[in-house]
PDB file of N, CA and C in Angstrom:
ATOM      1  N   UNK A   1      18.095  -3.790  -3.219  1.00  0.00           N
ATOM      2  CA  UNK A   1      18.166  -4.664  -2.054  1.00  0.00           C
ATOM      3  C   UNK A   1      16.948  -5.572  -2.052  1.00  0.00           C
ATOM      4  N   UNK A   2      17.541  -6.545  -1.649  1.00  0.00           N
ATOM      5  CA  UNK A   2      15.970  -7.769  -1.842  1.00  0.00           C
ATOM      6  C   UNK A   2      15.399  -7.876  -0.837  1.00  0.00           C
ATOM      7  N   UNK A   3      14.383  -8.382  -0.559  1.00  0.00           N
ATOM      8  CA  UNK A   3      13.611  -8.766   0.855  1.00  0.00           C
ATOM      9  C   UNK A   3      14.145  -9.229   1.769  1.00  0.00           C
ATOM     10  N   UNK A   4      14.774 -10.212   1.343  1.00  0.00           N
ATOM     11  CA  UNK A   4      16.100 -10.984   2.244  1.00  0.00           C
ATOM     12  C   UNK A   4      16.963 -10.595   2.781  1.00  0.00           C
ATOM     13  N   UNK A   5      17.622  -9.751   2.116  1.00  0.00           N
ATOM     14  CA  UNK A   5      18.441  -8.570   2.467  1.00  0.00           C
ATOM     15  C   UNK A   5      17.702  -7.825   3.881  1.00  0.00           C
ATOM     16  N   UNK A   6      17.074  -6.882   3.286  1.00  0.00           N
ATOM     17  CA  UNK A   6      16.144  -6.061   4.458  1.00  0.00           C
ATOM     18  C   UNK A   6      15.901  -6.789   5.206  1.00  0.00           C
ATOM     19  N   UNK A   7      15.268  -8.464   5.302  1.00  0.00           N
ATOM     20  CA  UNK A   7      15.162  -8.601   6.891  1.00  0.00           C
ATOM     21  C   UNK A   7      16.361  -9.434   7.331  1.00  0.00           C
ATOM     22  N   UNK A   8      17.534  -9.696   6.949  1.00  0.00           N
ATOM     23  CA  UNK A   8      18.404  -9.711   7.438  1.00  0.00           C
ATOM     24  C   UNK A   8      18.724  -8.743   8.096  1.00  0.00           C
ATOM     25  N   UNK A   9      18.830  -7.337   7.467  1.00  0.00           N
ATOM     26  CA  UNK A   9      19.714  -6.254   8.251  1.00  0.00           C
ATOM     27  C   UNK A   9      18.550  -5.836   8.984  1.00  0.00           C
ATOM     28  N   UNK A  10      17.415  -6.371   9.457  1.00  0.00           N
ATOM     29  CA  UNK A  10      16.533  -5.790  10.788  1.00  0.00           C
ATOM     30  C   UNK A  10      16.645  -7.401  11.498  1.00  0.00           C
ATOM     31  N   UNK A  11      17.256  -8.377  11.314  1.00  0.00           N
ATOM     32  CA  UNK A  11      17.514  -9.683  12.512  1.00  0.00           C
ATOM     33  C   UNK A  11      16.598 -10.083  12.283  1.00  0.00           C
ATOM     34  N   UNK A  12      15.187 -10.467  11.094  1.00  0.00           N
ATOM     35  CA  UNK A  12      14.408 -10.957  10.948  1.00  0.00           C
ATOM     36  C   UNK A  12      14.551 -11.925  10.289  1.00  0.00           C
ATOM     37  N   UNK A  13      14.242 -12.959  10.366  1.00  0.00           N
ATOM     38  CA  UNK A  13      14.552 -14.190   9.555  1.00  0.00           C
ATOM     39  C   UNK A  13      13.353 -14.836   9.076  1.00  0.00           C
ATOM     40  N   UNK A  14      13.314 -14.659   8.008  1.00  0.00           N
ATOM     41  CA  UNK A  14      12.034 -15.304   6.576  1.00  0.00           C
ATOM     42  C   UNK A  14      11.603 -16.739   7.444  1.00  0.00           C
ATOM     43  N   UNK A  15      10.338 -16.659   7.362  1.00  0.00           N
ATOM     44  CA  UNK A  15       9.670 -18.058   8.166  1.00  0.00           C
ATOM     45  C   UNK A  15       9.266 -18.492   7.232  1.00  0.00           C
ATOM     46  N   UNK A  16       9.827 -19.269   6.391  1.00  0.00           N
ATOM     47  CA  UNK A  16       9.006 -20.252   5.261  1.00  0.00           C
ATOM     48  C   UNK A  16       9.438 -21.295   5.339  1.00  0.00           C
ATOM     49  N   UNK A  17       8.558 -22.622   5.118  1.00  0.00           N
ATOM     50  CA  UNK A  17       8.348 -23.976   5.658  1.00  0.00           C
ATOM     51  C   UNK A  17       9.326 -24.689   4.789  1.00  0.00           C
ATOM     52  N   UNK A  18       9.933 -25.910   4.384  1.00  0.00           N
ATOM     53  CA  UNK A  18      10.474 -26.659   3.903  1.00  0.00           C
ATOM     54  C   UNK A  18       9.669 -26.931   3.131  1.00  0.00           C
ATOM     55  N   UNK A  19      10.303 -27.798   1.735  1.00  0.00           N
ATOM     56  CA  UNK A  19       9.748 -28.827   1.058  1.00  0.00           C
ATOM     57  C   UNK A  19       8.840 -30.080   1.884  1.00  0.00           C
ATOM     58  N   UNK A  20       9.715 -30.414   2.617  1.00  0.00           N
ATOM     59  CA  UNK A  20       8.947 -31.737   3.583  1.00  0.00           C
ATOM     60  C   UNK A  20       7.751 -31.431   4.466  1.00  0.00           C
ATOM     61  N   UNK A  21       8.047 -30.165   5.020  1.00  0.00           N
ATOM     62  CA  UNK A  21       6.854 -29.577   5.829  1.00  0.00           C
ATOM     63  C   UNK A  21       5.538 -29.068   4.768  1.00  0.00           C
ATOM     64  N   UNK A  22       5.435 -28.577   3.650  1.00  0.00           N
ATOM     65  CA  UNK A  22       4.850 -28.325   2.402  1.00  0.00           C
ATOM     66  C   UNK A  22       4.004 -29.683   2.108  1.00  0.00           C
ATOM     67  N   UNK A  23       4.614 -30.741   1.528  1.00  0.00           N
ATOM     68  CA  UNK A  23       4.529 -31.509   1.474  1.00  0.00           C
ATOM     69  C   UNK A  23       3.564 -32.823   2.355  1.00  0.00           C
ATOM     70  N   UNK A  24       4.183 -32.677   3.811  1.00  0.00           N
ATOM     71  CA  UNK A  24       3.148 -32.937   4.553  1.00  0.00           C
ATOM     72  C   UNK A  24       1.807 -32.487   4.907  1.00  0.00           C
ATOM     73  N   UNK A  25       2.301 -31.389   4.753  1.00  0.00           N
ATOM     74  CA  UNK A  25       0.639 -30.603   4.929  1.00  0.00           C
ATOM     75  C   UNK A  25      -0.730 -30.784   3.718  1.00  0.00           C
ATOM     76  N   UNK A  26       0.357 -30.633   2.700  1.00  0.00           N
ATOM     77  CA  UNK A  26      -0.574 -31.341   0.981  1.00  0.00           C
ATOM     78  C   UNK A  26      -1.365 -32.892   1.703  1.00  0.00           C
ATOM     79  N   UNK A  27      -0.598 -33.595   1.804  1.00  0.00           N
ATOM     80  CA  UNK A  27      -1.314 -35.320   1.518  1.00  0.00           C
ATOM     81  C   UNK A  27      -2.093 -34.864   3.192  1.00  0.00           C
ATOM     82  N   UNK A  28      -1.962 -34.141   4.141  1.00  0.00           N
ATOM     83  CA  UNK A  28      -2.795 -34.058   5.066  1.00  0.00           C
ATOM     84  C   UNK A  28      -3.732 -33.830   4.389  1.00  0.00           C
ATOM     85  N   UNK A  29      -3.646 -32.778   3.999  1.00  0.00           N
ATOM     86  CA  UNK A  29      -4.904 -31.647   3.242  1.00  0.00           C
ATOM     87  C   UNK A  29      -6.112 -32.712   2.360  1.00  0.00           C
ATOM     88  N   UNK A  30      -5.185 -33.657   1.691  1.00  0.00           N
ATOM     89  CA  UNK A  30      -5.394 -34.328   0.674  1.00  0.00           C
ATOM     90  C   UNK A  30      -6.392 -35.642   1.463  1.00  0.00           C
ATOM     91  N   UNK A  31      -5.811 -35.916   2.352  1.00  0.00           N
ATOM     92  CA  UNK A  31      -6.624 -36.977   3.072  1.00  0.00           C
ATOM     93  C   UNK A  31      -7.952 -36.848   3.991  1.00  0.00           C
ATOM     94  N   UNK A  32      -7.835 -35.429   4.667  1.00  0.00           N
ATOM     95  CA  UNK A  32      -8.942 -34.616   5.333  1.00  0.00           C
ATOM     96  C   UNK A  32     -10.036 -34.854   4.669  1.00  0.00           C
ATOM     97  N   UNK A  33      -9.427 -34.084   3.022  1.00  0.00           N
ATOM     98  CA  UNK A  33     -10.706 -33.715   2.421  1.00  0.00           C
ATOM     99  C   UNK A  33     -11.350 -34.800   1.771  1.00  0.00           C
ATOM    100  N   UNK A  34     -10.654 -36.485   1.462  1.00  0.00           N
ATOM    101  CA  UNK A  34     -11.094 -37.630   1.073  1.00  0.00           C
ATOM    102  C   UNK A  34     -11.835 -37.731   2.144  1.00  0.00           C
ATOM    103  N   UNK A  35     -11.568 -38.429   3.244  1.00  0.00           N
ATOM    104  CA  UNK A  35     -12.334 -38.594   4.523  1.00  0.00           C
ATOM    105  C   UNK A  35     -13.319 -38.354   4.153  1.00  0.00           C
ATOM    106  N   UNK A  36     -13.703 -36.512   4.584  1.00  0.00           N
ATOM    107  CA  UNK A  36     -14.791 -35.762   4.211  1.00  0.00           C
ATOM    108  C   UNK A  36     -15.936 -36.159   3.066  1.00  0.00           C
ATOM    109  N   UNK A  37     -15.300 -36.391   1.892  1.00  0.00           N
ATOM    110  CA  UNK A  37     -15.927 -37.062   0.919  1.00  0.00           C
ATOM    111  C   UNK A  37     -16.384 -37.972   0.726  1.00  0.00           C
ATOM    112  N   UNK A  38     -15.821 -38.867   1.642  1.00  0.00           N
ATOM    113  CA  UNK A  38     -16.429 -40.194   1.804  1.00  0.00           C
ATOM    114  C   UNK A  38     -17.935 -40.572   2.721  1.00  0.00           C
ATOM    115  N   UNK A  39     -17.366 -39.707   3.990  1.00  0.00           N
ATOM    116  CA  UNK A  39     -18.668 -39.655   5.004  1.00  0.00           C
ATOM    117  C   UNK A  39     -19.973 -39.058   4.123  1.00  0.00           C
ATOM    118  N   UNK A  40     -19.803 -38.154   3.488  1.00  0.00           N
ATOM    119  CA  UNK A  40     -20.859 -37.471   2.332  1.00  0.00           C
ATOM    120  C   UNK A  40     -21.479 -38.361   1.321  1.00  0.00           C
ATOM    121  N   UNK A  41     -20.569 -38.703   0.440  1.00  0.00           N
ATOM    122  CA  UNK A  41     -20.823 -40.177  -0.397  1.00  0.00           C
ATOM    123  C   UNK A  41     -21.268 -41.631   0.017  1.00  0.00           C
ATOM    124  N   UNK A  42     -20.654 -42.054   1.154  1.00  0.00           N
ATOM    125  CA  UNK A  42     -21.237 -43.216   1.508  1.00  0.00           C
ATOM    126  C   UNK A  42     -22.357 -43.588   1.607  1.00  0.00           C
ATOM    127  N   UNK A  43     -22.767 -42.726   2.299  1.00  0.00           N
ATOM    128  CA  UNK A  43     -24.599 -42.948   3.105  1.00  0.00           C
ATOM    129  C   UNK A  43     -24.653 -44.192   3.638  1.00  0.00           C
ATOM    130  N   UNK A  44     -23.826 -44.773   4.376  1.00  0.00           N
ATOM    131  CA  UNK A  44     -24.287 -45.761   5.097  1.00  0.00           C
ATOM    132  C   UNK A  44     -23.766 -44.619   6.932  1.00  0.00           C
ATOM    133  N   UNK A  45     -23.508 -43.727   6.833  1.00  0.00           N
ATOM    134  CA  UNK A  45     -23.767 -43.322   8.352  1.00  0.00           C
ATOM    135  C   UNK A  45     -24.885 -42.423   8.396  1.00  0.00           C
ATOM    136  N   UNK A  46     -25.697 -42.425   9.371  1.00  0.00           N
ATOM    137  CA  UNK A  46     -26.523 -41.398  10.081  1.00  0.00           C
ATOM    138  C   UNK A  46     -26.405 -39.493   9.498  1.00  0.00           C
ATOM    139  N   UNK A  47     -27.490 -38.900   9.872  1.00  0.00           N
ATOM    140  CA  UNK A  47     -27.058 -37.408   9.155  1.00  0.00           C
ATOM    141  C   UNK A  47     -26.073 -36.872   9.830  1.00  0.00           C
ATOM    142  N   UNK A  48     -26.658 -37.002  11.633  1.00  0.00           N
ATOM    143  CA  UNK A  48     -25.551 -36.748  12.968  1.00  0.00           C
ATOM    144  C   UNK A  48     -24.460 -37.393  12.796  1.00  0.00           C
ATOM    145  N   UNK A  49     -24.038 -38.378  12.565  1.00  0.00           N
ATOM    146  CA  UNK A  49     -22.976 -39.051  12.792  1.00  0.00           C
ATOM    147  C   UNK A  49     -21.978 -37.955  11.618  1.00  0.00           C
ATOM    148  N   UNK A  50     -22.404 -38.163  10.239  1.00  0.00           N
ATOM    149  CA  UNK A  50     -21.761 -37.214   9.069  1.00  0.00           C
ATOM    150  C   UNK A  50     -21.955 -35.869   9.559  1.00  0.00           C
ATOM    151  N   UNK A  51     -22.464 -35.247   9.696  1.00  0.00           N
ATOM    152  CA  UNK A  51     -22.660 -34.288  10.393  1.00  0.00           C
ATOM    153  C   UNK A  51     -21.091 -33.697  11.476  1.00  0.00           C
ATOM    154  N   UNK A  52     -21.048 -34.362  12.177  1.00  0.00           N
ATOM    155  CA  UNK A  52     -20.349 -34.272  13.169  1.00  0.00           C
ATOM    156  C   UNK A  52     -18.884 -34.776  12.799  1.00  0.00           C
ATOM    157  N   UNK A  53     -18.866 -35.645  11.955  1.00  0.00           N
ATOM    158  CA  UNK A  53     -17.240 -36.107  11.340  1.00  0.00           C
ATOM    159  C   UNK A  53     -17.302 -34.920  10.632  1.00  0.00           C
ATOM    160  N   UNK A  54     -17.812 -34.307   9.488  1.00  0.00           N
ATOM    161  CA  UNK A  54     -17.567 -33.265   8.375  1.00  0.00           C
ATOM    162  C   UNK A  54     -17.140 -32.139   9.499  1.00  0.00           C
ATOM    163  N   UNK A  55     -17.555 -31.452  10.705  1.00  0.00           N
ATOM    164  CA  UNK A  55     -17.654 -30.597  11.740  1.00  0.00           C
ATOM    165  C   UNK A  55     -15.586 -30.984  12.156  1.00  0.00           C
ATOM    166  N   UNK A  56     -15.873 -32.564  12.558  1.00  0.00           N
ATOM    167  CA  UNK A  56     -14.696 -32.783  13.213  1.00  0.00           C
ATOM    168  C   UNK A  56     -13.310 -32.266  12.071  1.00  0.00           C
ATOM    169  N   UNK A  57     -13.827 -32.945  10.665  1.00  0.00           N
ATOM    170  CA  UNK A  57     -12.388 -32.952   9.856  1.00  0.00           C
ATOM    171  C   UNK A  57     -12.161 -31.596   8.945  1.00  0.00           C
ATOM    172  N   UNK A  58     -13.375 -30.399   9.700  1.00  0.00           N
ATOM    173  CA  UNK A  58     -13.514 -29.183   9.115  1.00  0.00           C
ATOM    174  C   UNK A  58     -11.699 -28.535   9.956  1.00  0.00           C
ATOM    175  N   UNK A  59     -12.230 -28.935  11.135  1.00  0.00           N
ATOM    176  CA  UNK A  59     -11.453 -28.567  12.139  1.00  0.00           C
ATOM    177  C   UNK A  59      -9.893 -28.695  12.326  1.00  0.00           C
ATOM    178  N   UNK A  60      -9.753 -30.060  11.873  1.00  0.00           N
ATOM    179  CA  UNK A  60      -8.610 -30.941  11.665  1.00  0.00           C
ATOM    180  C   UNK A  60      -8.197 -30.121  10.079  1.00  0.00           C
ATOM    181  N   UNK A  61      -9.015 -29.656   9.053  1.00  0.00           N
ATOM    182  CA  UNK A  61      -8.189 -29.216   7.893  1.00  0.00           C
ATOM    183  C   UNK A  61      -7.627 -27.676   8.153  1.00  0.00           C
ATOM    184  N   UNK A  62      -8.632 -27.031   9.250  1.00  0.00           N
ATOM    185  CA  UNK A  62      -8.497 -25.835   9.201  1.00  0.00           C
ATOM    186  C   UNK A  62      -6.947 -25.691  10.297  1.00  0.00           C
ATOM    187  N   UNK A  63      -6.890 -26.581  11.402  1.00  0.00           N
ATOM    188  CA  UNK A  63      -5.214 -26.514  12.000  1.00  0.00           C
ATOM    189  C   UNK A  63      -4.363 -26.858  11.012  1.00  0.00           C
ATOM    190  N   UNK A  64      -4.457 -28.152  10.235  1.00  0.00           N
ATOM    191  CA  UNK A  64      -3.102 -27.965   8.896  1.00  0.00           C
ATOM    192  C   UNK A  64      -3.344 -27.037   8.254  1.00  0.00           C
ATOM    193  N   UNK A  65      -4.396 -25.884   7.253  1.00  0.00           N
ATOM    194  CA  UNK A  65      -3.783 -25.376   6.803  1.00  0.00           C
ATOM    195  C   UNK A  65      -2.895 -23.921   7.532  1.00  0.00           C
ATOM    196  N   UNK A  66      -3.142 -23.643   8.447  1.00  0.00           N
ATOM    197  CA  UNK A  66      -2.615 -22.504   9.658  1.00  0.00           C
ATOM    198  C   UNK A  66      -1.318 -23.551  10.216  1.00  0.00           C
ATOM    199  N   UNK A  67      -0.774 -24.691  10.542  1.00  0.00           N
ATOM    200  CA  UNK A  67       0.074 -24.975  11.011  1.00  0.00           C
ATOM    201  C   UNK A  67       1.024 -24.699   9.570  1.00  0.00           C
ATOM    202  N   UNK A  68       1.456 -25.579   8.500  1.00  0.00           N
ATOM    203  CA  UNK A  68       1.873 -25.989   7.239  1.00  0.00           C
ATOM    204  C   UNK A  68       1.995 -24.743   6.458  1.00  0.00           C
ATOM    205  N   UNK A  69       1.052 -24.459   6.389  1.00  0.00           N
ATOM    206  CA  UNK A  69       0.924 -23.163   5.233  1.00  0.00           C
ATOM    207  C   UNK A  69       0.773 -22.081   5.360  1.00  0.00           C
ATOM    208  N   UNK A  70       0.605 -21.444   6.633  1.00  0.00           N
ATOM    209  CA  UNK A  70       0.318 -20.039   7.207  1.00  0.00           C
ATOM    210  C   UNK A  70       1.522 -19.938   7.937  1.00  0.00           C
ATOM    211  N   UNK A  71       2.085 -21.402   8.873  1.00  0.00           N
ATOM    212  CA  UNK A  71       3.037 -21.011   9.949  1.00  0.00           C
ATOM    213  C   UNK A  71       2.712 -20.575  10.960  1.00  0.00           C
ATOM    214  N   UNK A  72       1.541 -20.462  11.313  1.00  0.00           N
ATOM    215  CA  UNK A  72       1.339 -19.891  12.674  1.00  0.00           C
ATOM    216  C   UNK A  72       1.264 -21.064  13.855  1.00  0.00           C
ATOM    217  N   UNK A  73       1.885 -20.616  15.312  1.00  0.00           N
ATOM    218  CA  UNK A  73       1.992 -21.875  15.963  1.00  0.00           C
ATOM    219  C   UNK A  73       3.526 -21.979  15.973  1.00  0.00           C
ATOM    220  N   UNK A  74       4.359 -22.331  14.942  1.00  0.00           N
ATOM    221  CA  UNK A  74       5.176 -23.011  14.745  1.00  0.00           C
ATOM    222  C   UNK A  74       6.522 -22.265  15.238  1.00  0.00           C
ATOM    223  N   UNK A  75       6.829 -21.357  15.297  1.00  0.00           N
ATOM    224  CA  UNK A  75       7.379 -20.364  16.843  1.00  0.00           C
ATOM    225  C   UNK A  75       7.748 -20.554  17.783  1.00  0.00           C
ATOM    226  N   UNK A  76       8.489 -21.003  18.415  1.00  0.00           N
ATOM    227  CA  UNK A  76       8.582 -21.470  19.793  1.00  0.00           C
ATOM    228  C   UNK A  76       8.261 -20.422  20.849  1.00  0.00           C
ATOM    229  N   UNK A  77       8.450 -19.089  20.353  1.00  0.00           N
ATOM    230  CA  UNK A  77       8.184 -18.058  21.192  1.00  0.00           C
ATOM    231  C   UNK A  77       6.516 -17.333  21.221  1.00  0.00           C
ATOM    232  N   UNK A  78       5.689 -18.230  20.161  1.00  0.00           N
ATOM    233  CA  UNK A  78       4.436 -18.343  19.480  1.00  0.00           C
ATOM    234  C   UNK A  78       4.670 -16.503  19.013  1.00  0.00           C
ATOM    235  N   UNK A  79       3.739 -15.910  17.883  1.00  0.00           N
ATOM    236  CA  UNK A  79       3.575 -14.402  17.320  1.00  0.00           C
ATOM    237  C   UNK A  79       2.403 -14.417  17.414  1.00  0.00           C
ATOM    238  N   UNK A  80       2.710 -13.105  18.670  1.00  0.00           N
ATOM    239  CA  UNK A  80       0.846 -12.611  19.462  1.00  0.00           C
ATOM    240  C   UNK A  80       0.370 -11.742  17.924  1.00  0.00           C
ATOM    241  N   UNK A  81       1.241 -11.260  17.099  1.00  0.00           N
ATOM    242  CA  UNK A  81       0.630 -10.456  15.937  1.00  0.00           C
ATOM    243  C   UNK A  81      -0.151 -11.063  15.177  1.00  0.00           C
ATOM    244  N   UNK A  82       0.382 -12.358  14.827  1.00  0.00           N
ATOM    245  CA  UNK A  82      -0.473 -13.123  13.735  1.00  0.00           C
ATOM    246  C   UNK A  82      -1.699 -13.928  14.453  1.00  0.00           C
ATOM    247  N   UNK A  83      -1.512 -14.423  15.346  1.00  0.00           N
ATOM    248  CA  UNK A  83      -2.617 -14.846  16.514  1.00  0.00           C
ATOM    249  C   UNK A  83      -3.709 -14.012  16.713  1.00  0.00           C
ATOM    250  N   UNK A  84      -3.717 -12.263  16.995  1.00  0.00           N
ATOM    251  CA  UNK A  84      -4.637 -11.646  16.941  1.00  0.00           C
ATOM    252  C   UNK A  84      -5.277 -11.236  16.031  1.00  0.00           C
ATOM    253  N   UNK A  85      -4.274 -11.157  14.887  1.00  0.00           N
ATOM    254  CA  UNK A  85      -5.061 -10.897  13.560  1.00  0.00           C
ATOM    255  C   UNK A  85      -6.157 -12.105  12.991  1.00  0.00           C
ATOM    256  N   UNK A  86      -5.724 -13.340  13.569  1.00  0.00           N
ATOM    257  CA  UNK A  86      -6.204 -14.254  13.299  1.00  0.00           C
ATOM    258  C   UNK A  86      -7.441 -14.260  13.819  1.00  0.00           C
ATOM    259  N   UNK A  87      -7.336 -14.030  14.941  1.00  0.00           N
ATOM    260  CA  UNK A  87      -8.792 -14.075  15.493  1.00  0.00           C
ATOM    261  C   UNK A  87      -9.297 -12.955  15.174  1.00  0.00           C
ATOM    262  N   UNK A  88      -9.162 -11.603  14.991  1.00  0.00           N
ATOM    263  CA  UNK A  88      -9.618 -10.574  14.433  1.00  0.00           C
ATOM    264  C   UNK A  88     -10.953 -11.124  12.855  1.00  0.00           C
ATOM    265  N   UNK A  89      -9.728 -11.628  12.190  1.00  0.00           N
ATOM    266  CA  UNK A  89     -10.415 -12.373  11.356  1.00  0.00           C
ATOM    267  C   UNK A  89     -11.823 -12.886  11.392  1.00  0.00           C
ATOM    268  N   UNK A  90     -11.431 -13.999  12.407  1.00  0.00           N
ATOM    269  CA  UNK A  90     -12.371 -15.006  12.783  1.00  0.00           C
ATOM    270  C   UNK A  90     -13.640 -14.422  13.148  1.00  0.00           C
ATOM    271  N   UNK A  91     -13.513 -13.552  14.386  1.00  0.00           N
ATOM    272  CA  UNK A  91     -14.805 -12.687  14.619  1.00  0.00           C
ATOM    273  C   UNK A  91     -15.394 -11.393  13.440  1.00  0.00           C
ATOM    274  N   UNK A  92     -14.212 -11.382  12.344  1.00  0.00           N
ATOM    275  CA  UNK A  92     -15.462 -10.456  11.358  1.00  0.00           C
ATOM    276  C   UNK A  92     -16.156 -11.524  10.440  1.00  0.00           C
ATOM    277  N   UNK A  93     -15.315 -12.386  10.011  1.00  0.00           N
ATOM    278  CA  UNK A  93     -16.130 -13.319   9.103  1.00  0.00           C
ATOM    279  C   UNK A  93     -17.465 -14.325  10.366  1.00  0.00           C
ATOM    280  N   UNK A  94     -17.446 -14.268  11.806  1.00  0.00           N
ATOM    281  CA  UNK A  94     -18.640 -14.408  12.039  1.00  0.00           C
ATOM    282  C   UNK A  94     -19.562 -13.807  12.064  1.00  0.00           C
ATOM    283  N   UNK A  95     -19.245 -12.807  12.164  1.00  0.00           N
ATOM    284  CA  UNK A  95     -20.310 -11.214  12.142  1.00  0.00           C
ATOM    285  C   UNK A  95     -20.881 -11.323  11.230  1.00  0.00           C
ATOM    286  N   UNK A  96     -20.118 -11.829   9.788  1.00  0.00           N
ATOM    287  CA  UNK A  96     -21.037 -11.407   8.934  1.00  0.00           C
ATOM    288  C   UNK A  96     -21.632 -12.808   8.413  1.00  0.00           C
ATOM    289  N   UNK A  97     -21.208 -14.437   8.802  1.00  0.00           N
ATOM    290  CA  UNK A  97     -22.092 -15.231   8.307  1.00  0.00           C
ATOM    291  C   UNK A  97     -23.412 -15.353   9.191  1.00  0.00           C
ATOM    292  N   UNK A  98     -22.692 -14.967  10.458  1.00  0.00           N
ATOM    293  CA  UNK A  98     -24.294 -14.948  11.575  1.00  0.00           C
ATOM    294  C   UNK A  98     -25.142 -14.185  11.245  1.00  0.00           C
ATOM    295  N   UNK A  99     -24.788 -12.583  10.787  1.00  0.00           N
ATOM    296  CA  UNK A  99     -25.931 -11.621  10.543  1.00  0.00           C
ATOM    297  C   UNK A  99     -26.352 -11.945   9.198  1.00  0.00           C
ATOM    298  N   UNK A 100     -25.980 -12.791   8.398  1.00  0.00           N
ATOM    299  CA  UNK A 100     -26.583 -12.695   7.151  1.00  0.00           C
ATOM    300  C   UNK A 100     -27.534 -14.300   7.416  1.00  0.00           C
ATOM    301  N   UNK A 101     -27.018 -15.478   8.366  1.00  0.00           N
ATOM    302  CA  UNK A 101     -28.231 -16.245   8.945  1.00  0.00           C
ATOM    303  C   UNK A 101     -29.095 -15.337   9.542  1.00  0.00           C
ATOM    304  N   UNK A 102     -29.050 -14.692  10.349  1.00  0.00           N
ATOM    305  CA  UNK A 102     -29.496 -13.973  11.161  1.00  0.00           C
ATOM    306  C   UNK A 102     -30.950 -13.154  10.213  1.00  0.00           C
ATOM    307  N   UNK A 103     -30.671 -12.466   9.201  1.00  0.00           N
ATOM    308  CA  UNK A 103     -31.364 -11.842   8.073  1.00  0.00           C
ATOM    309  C   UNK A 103     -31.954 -12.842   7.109  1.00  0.00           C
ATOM    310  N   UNK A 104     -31.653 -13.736   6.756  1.00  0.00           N
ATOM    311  CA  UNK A 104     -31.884 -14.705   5.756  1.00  0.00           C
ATOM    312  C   UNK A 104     -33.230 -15.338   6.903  1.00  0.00           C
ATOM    313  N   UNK A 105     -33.513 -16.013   8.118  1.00  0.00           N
ATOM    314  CA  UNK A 105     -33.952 -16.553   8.665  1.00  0.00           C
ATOM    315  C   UNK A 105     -34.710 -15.717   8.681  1.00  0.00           C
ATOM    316  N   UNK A 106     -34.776 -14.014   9.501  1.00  0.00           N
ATOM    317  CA  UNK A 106     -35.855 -13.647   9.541  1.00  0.00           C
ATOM    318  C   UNK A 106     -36.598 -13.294   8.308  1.00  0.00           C
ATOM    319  N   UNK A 107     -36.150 -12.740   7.354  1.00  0.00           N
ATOM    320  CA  UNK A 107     -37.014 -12.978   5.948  1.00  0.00           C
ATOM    321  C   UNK A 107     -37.481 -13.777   5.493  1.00  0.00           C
ATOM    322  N   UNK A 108     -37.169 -14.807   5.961  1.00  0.00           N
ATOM    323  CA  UNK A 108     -38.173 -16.725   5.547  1.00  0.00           C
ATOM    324  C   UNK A 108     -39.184 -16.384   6.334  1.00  0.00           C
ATOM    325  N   UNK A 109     -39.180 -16.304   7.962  1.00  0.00           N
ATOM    326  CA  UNK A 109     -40.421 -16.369   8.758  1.00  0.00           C
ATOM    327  C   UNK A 109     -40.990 -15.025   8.669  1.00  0.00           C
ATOM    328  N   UNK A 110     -41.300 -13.984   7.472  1.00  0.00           N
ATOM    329  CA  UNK A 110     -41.636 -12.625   7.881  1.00  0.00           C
ATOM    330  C   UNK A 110     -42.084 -12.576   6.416  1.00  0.00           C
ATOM    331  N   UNK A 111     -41.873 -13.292   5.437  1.00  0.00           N
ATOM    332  CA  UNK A 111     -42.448 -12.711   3.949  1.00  0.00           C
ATOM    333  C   UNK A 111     -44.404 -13.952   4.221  1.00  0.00           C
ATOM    334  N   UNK A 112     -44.715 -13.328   3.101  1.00  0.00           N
ATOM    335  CA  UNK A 112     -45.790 -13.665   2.685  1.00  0.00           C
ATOM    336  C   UNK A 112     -46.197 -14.905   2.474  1.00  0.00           C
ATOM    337  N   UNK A 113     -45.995 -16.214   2.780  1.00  0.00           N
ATOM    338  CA  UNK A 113     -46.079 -17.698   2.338  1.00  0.00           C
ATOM    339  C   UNK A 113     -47.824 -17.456   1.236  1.00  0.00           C
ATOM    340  N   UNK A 114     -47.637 -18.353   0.559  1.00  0.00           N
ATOM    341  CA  UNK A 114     -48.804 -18.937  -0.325  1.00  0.00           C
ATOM    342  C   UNK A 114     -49.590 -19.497   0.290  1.00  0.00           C
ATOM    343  N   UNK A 115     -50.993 -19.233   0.443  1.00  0.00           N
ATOM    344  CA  UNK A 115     -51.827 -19.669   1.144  1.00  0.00           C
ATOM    345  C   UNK A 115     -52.515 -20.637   0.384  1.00  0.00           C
ATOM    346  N   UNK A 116     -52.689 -21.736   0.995  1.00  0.00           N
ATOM    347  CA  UNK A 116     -52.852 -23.583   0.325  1.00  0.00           C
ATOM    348  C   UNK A 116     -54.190 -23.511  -0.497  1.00  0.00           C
ATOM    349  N   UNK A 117     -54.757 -24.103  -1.312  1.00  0.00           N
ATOM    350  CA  UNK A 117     -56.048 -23.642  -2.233  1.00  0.00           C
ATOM    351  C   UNK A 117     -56.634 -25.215  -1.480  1.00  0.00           C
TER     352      UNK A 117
END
């Protein structure tokens, strides 16, 4: 019995995106990350200004790839399962980039600096 099978006979129906929906999400993906590249490369904007676009189109890549390619959202009845796992997620991978800023910072201001001759 195939996968298909099985969630047919439990009323589950396979959530996978179209070609066109696939597709859109690529040349999104594809354009985000030009953008991005450009504000970086140019140097004719400010650090803040790049700064804050790279921040903005972090944001903007990270909803296409969760709308397009994960599917989440796209539900009309939205899935509290994948939503919490999601954020589950979210708060361990901060745990651990904060505590490792968190450690990294205090070992800069706590080791030994070279004292100037």
């Amino acid at each position: 019995m195939s996968s298909h099978d099985v969630a047919a006979e439990h009323g589950h129906a396979m959530s996978h995106g179209s070609l066109k929906s696939y597709i859109v999400g690529f040349v999104l993906s594809i354009i985000l990350t030009l953008l991005a590249f450009y504000l970086v490369m140019d140097g004719s904007f400010s650090r803040p200004v790049a700064l804050i676009g790279i921040l903005v189109l972090c944001v903007a890549q990270l909803l296409v790839q969760l709308v397009f390619f994960m599917h989440m959202g796209t539900k009309p009845g939205g899935d509290r399962d994948n939503l919490s796992t999601f954020l589950f997620t979210v708060m361990i991978i901060g745990i651990i980039v904060g505590g490792s800023i968190w450690v990294l910072h205090n070992m800069n201001a706590n080791m030994m600096h070279p004292m100037p001759m």
